[in-house]
Protein backbone atom coordinates (compact mmCIF):
# COMPACT_ATOMS: atom_id res chain seq x y z
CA UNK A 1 -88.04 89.66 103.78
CA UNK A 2 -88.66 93.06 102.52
CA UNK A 3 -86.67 92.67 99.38
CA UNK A 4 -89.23 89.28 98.91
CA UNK A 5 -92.04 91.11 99.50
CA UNK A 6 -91.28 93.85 96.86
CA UNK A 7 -89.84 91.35 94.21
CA UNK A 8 -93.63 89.64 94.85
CA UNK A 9 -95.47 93.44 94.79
CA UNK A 10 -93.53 93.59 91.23
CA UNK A 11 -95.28 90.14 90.10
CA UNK A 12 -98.85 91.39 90.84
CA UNK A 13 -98.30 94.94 89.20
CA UNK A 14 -97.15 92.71 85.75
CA UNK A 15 -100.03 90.32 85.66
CA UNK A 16 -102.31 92.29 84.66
CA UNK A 17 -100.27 93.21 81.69
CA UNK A 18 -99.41 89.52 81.49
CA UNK A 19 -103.02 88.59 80.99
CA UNK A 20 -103.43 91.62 78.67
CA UNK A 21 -100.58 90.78 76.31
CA UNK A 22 -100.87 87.26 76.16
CA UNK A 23 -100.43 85.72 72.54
CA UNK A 24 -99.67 89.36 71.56
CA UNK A 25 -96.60 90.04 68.98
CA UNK A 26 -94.32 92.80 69.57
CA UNK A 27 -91.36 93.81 67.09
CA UNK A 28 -88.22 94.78 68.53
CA UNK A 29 -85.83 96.84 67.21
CA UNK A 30 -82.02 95.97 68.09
CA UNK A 31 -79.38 99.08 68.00
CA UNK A 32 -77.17 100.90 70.03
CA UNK A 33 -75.39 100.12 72.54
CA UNK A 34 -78.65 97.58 73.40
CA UNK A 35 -76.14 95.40 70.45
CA UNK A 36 -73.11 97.00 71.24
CA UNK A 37 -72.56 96.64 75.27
CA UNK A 38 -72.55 92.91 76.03
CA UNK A 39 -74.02 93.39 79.31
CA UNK A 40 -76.54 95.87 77.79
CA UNK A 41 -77.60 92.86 74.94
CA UNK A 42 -77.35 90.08 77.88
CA UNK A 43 -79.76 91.75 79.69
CA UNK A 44 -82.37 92.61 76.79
CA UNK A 45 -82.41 89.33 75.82
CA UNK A 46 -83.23 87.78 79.27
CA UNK A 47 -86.28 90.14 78.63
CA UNK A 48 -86.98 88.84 75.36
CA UNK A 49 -86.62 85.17 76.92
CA UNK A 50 -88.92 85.84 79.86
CA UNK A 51 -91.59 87.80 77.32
CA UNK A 52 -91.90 84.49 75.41
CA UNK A 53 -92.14 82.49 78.58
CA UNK A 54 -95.31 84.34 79.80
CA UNK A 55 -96.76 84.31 76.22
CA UNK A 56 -96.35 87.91 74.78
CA UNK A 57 -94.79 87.21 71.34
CA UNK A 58 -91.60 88.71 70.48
CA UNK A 59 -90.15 89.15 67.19
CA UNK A 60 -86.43 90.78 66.97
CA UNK A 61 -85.46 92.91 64.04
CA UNK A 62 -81.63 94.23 63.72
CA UNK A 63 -79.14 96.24 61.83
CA UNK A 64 -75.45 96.88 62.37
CA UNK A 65 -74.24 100.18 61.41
CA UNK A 66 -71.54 100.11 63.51
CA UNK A 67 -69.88 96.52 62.99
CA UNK A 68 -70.50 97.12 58.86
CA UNK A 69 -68.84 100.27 59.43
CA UNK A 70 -65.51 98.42 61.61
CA UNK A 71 -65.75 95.77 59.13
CA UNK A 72 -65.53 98.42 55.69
CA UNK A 73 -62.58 99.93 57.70
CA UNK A 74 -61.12 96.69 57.50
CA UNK A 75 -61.58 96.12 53.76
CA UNK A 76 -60.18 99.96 53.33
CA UNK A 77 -63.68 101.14 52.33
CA UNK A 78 -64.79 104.44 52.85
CA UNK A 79 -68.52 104.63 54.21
CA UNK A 80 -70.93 106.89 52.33
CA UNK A 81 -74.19 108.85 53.28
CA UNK A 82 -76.70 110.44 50.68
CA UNK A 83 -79.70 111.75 52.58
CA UNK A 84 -78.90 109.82 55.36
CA UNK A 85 -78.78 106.52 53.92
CA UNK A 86 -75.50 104.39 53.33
CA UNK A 87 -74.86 103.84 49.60
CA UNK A 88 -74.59 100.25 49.52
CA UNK A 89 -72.27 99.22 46.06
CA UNK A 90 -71.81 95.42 45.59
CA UNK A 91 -68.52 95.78 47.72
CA UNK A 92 -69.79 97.24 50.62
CA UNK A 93 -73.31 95.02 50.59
CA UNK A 94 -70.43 91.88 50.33
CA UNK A 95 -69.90 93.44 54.46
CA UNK A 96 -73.20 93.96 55.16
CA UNK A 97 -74.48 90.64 54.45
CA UNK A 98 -71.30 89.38 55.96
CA UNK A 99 -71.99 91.36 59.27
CA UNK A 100 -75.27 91.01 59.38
CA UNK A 101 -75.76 87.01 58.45
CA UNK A 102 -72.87 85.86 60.03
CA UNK A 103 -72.10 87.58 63.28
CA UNK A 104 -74.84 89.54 64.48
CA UNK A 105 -77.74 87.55 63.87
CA UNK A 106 -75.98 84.16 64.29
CA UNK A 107 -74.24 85.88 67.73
CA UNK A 108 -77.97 86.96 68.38
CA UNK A 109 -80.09 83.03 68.32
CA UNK A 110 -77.04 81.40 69.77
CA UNK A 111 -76.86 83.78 72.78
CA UNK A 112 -80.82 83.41 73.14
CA UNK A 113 -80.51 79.48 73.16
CA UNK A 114 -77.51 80.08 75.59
CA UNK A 115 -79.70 81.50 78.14
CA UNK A 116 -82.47 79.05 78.03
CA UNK A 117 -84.65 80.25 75.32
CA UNK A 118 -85.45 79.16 71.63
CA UNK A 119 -84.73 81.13 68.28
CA UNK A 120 -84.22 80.93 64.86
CA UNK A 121 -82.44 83.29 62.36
CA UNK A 122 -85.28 84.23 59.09
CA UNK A 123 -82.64 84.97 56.27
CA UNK A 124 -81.78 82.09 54.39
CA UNK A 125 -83.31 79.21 52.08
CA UNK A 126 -87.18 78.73 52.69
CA UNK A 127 -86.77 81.13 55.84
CA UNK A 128 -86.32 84.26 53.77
CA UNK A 129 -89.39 87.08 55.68
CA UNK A 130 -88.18 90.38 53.84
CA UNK A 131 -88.75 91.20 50.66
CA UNK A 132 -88.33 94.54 48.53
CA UNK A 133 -87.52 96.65 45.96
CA UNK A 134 -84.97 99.65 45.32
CA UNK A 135 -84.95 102.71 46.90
CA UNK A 136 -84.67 105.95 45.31
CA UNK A 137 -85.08 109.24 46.85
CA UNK A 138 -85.81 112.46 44.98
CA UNK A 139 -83.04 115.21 44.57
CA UNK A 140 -83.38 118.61 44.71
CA UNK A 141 -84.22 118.78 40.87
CA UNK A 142 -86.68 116.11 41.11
CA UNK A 143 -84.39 113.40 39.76
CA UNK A 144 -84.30 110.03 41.56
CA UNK A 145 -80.67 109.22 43.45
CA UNK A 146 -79.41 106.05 42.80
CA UNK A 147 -78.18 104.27 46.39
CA UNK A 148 -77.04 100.84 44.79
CA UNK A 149 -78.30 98.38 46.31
CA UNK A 150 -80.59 100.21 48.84
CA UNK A 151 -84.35 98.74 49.27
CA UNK A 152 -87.34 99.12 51.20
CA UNK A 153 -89.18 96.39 52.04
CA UNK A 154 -92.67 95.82 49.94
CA UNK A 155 -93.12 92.34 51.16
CA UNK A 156 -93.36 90.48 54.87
CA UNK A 157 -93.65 86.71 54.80
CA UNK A 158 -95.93 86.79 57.86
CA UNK A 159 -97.42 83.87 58.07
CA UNK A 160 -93.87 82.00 58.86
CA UNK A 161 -92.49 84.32 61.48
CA UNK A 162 -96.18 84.08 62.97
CA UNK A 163 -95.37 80.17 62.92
CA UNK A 164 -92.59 80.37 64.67
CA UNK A 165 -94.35 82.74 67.18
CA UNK A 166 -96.93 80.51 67.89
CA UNK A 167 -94.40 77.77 68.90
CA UNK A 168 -92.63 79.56 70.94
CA UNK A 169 -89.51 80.57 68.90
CA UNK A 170 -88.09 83.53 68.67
CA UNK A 171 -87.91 85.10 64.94
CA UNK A 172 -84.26 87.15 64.75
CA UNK A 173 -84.65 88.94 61.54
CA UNK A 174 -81.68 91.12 59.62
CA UNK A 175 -82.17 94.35 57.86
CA UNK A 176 -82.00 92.53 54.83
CA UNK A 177 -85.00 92.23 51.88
CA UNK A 178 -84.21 89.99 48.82
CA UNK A 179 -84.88 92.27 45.96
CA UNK A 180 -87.75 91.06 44.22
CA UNK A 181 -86.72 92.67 41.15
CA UNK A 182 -83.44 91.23 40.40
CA UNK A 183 -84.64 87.42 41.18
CA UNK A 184 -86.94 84.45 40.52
CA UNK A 185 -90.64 84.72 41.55
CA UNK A 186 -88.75 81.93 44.39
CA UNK A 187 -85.71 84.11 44.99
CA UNK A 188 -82.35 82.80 46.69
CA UNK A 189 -80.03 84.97 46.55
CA UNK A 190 -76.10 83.62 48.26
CA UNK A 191 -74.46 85.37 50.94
CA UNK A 192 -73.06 89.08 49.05
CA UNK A 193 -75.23 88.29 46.02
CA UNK A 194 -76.92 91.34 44.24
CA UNK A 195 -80.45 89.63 45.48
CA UNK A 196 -79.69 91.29 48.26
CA UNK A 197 -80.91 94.44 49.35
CA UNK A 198 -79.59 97.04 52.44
CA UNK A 199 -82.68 97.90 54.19
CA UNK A 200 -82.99 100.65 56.70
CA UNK A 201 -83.39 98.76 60.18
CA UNK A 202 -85.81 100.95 61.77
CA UNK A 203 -88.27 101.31 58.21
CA UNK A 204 -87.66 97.10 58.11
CA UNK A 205 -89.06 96.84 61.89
CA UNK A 206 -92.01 99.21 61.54
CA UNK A 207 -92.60 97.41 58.11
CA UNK A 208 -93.25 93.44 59.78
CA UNK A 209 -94.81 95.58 62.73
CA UNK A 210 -97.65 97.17 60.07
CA UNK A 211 -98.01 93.66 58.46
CA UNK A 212 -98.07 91.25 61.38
CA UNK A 213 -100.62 94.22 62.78
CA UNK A 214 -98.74 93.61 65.64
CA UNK A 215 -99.44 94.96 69.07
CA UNK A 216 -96.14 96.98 69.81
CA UNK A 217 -93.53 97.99 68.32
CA UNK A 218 -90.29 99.00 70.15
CA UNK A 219 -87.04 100.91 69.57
CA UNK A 220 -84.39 100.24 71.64
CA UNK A 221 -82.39 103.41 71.83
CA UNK A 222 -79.09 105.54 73.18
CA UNK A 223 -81.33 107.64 74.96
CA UNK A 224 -84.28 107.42 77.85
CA UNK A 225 -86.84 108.49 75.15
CA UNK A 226 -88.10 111.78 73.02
CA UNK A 227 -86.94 114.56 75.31
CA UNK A 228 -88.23 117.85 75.33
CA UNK A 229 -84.64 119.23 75.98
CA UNK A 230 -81.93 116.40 74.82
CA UNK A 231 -79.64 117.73 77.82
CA UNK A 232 -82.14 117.23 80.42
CA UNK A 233 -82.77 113.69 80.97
CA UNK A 234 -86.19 115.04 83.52
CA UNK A 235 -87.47 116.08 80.50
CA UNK A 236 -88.79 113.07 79.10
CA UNK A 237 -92.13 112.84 77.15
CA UNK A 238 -93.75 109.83 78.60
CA UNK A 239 -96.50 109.61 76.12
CA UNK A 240 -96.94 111.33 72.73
CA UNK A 241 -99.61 110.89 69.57
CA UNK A 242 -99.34 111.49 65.97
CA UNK A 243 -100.18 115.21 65.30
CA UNK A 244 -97.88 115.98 68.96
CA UNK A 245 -94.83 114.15 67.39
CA UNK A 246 -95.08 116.21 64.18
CA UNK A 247 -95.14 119.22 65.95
CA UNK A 248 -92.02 118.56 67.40
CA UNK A 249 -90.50 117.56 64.17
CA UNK A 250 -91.45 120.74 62.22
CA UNK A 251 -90.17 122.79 65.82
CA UNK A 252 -87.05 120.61 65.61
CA UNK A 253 -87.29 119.10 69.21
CA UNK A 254 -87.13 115.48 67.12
CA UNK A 255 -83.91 115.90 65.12
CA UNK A 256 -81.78 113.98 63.46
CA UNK A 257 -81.00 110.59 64.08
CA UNK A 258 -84.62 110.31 65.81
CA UNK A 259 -86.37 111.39 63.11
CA UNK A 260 -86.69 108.20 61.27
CA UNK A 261 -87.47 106.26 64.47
CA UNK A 262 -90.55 108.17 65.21
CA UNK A 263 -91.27 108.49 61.43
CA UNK A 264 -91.62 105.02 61.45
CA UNK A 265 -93.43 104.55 64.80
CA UNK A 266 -96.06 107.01 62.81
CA UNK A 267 -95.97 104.70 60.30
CA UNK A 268 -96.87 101.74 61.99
CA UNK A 269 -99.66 103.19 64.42
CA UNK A 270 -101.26 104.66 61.27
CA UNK A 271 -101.12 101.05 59.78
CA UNK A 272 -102.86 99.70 62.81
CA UNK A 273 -100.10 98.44 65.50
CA UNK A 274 -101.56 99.63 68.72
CA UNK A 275 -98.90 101.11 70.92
CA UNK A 276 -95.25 102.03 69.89
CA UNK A 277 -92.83 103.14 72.30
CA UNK A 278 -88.66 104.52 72.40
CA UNK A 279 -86.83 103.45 75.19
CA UNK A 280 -83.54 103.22 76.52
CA UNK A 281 -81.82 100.38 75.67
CA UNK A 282 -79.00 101.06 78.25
CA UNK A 283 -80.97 100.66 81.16
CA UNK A 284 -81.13 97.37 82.21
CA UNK A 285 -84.14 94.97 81.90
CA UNK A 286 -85.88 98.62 79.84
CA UNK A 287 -87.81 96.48 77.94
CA UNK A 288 -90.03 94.79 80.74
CA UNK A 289 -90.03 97.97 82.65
CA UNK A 290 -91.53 99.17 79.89
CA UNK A 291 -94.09 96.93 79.40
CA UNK A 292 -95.03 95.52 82.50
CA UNK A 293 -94.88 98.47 85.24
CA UNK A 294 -97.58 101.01 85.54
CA UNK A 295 -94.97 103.81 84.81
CA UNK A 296 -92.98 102.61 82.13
CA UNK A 297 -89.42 104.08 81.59
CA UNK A 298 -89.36 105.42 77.95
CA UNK A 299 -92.15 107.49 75.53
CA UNK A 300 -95.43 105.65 74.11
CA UNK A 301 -96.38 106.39 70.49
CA UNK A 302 -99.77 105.81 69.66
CA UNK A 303 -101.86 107.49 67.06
CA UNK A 304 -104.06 109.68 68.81
């Protein structure tokens, strides 16, 4: 009886922010081991299902670093990083669409209509939601560095993955843009054609966050949130706002690999999503613990 009667106390704490996120879309960001852990990805998705059930509007954005980088290992390619990124020639986008198309977004909507829920991959024919151009980023002599076939995405076809929102479908969306560029004004590019562009996953999810103005935007991470000392899990930062998180970027607490996930969270607040927050994507069910418990279990974002 006493496990009942706290399963029901749980209900009542999240209806308040099931009444207050109703019809609301929130972006998603797959990665880590929230793609890599089966049980990890079981149990996000469950969240995902249930969010659509009570009406907040989910939208899932994904990359794959590390199947694309098991996959070039394969093929007896050599990844490579300039500032970062992963130069992408046609060879190695030939994997990434590969990876990306075929087994972790298709793996993705058919676990998601496995468990009960509906979804539906935006990559391919009249579906296509990302669109960009190439990326080049300065070098030390001011020069642009070529990346191949690198983008950023200058385009969001929001009115179809709203569409699908609306009906109650989830939109599962690759780190993909067709490059405006090298196509058609109706561009359709074929699975490894240089249409394609490799888009940074966390820039492509704060992107359709800023143009959907969508309420949330979340990164699902390897760690509980932005710590204040990375070897001291107590140290967590439950809430931070711009001019706080660039503080800790020019003092170095936000290194590294977070830096572009909390780039882009600033990013997206300043381009009017409300609330973005980094949590664990380990910890099971992170995602509504995050959103529907007073506490939460990761860092909010916001912009002031």
């Amino acid at each position: 009886m006493d496990d009942a009667i706290r399963k029901a106390e749980a209900l009542i704490e999240a209806r308040n922010y099931i009444q207050m996120f109703r019809d609301k879309l929130t972006v998603i960001k797959l990665g880590g081991s929230a793609m890599e852990d089966a049980g990890a990805l079981e149990a996000t998705l469950q969240d995902v299902i249930f969010m659509e059930t009570v009406g907040l509007r989910p939208i899932l954005v994904h990359g794959g670093g590390k199947p694309i980088d098991r996959a070039m290992a394969r093929s007896g390619l050599q990844p490579r990083k300039i500032q970062g990124r992963r130069y992408t020639d046609a060879a190695t986008l030939d994997i990434v669409v590969n990876v990306l198309l075929h087994e972790i977004n298709e793996g993705i909507v058919r676990r998601i209509r496995q468990l009960g829920g509906r979804a539906i991959g935006l990559h391919s024919g009249s579906l296509h939601s990302l669109f960009g151009e190439r990326l080049r980023l300065p070098a030390a002599n001011g020069q642009p560095i070529d990346l191949g076939f690198v983008g950023r995405v200058t385009r969001v076809e929001s009115t179809l993955i709203e569409s699908f929102c609306a009906g109650g479908v989830v939109p599962v969306i690759p780190s993909l843009a067709v490059d405006i560029s090298a196509t058609s004004e109706t561009p359709v590019p074929t699975d490894g054609a240089e249409a394609w562009l490799n888009v940074n996953a966390d820039t492509a999810a704060a992107a359709v966050a800023a143009q959907i103005r969508a309420e949330k935007l979340v990164f699902l991470t390897d760690t509980p949130g932005i710590l204040l000392d990375r070897s001291r899990p107590d140290s967590l930062l439950a809430s931070l706002n711009a001019t706080r998180c660039r503080e800790l970027i020019e003092r170095r607490v936000i290194d590294e690999g977070m830096i572009p996930k909390v780039e882009a969270c600033l990013e997206s607040v300043g381009a009017g999503v409300r609330k973005t927050h980094v949590i664990d994507g380990r910890l099971p069910h992170s995602l509504l613990l995050e959103i529907y418990t007073d506490r939460g279990v990761g860092t909010e974002i916001t912009l002031t």
